[in-house]
Structure formats: C-alpha cells, structure tokens
Protein backbone atom coordinates (compact mmCIF):
# COMPACT_ATOMS: atom_id res chain seq x y z
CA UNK A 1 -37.64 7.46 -47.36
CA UNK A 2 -38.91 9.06 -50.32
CA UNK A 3 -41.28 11.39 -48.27
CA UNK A 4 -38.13 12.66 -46.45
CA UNK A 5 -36.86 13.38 -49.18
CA UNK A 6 -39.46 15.40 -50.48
CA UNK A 7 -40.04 17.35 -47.54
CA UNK A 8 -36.43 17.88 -47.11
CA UNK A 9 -35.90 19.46 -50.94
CA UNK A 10 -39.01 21.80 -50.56
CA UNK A 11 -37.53 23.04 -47.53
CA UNK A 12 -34.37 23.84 -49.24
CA UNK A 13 -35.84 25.30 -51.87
CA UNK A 14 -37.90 27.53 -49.61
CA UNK A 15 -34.91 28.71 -48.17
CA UNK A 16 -33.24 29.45 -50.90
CA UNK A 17 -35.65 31.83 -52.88
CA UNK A 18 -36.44 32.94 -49.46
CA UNK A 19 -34.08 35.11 -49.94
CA UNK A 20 -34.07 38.93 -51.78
CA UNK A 21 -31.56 41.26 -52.68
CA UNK A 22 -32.36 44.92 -53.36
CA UNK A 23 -30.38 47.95 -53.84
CA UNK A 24 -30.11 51.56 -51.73
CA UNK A 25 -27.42 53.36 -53.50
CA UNK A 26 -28.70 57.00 -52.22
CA UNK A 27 -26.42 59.03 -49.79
CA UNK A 28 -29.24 61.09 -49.13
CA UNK A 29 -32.59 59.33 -49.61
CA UNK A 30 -34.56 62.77 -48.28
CA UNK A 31 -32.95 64.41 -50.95
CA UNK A 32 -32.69 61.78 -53.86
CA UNK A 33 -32.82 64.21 -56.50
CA UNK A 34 -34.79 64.53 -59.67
CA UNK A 35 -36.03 61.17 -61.26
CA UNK A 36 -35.44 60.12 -64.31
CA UNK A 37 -36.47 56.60 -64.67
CA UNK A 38 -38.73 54.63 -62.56
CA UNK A 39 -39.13 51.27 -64.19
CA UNK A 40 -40.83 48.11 -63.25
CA UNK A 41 -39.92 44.94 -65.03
CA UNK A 42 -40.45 41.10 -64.55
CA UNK A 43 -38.57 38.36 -66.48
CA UNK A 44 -39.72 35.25 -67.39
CA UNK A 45 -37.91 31.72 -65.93
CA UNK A 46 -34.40 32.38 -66.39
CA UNK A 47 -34.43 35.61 -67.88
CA UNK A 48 -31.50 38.35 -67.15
CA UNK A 49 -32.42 41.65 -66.42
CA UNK A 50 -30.42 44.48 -68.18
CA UNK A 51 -31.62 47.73 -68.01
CA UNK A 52 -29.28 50.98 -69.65
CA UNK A 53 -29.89 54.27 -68.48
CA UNK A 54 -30.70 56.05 -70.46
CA UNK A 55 -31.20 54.20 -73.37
CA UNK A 56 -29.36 56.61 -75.61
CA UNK A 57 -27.00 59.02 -74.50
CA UNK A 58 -26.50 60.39 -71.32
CA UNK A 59 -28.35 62.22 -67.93
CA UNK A 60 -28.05 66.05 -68.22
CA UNK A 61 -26.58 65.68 -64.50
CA UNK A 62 -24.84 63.25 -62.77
CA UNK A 63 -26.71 60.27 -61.23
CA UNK A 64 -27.05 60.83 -57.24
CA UNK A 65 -29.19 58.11 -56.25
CA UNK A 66 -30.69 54.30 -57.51
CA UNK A 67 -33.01 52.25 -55.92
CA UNK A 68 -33.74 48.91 -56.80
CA UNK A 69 -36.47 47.42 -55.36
CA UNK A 70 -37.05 43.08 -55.38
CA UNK A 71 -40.62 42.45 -55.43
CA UNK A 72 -40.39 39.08 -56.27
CA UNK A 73 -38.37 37.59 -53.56
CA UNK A 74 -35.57 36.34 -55.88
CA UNK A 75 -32.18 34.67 -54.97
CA UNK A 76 -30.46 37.17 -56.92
CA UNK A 77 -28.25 40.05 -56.59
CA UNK A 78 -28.61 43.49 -58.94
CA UNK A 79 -24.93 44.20 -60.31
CA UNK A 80 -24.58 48.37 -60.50
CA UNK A 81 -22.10 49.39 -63.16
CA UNK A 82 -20.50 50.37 -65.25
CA UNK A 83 -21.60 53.80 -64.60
CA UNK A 84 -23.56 54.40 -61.80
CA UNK A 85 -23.42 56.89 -58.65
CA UNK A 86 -21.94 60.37 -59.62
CA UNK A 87 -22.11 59.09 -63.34
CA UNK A 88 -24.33 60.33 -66.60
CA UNK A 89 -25.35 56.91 -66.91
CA UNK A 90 -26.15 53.52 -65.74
CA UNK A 91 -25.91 50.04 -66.83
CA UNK A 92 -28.34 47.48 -63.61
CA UNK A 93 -27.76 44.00 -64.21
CA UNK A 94 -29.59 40.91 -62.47
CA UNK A 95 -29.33 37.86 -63.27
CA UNK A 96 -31.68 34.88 -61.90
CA UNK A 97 -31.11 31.37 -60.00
CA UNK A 98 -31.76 28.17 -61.60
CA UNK A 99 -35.78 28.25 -62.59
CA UNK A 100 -36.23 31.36 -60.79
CA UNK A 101 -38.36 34.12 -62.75
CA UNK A 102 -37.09 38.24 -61.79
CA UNK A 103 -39.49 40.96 -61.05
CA UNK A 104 -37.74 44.49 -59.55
CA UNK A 105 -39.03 48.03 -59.39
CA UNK A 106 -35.75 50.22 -60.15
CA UNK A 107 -35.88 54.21 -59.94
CA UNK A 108 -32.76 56.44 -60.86
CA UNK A 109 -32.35 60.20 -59.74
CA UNK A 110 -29.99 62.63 -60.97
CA UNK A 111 -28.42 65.52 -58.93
CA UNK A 112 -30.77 68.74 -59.06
C-alpha cells in the first residue's frame, strides 16, 4: 500500500511542475523593437521574482514588446503590470509553487 502511494505522489508531482508558463507579449515579434533589458534570473526554493523596468525612472519610448522565457519548467505564471505594453515602464512578477525554485530569461523592447 505504501508503494502505491509513493508511486502515485511522484506522479502527481511530475505532473504538476510539468508544467511552464512563459510570456509573448510582442504584436510584432519580426519587429520587436530596440532592447533594453535582457535579464536572466533564478530564485532559490520559494523565492518571488520581481523585476522593475527600469530600475529608476522610465524608457525613453514606450515599451512594444516583452518576452519572458521559463527555463526551468515551473508551475508558475509571470504577472505583467502595472505598466507594461505601450508603457515607459514595467513591473514582471512570478511567483513560485510550494518548494518549487524559478529560473526565467525575460527581454523588454521599446518602440524604435
């Protein structure tokens, strides 16, 4: 009984951090525009991810495209705002599952 059990929470927990989230906020990805940040972080176990772009002030131009790449295969979901697409600025925040360690490649372009 207890081997069943076993077997049945590691597939569970295979199927949950099976699954990744990342972000294509680009109307035109041929044309993304200039980049101004292109950022890779990882987190340790439960660690949030907050990233502010810029960290002071504000994008000459208008963002027009962020990309926000998983590379760890997380369970969680990248939160865009405030700011964000045809803003000066952006606040990206992700948060992790339960024991789950974050590691995301995000790029931000502004309009040219």
């Amino acid at each position: 009984m207890f081997k069943h059990f076993i077997i049945i929470f590691l597939l569970c927990t295979e199927l949950y951090t099976a699954r990744s989230d990342s972000v294509v906020d680009c109307p035109d990805q041929t044309k993304p525009g200039d980049k101004q940040l292109d950022y890779e972080i990882k987190g340790t176990i439960n660690e949030k991810i907050h990233i502010v772009a810029p960290s002071v002030g504000f994008y000459d131009n208008k963002i027009s495209c962020i990309l926000i790449s998983d590379l760890g295969h997380s369970s969680a979901t990248p939160v865009i705002g405030p700011g964000g697409i045809g803003f000066n600025y952006v606040e990206v925040t992700i948060t992790p599952g339960f024991l789950e360690s974050l590691h995301y490649h995000i790029q931000i372009y502004t309009s040219q």
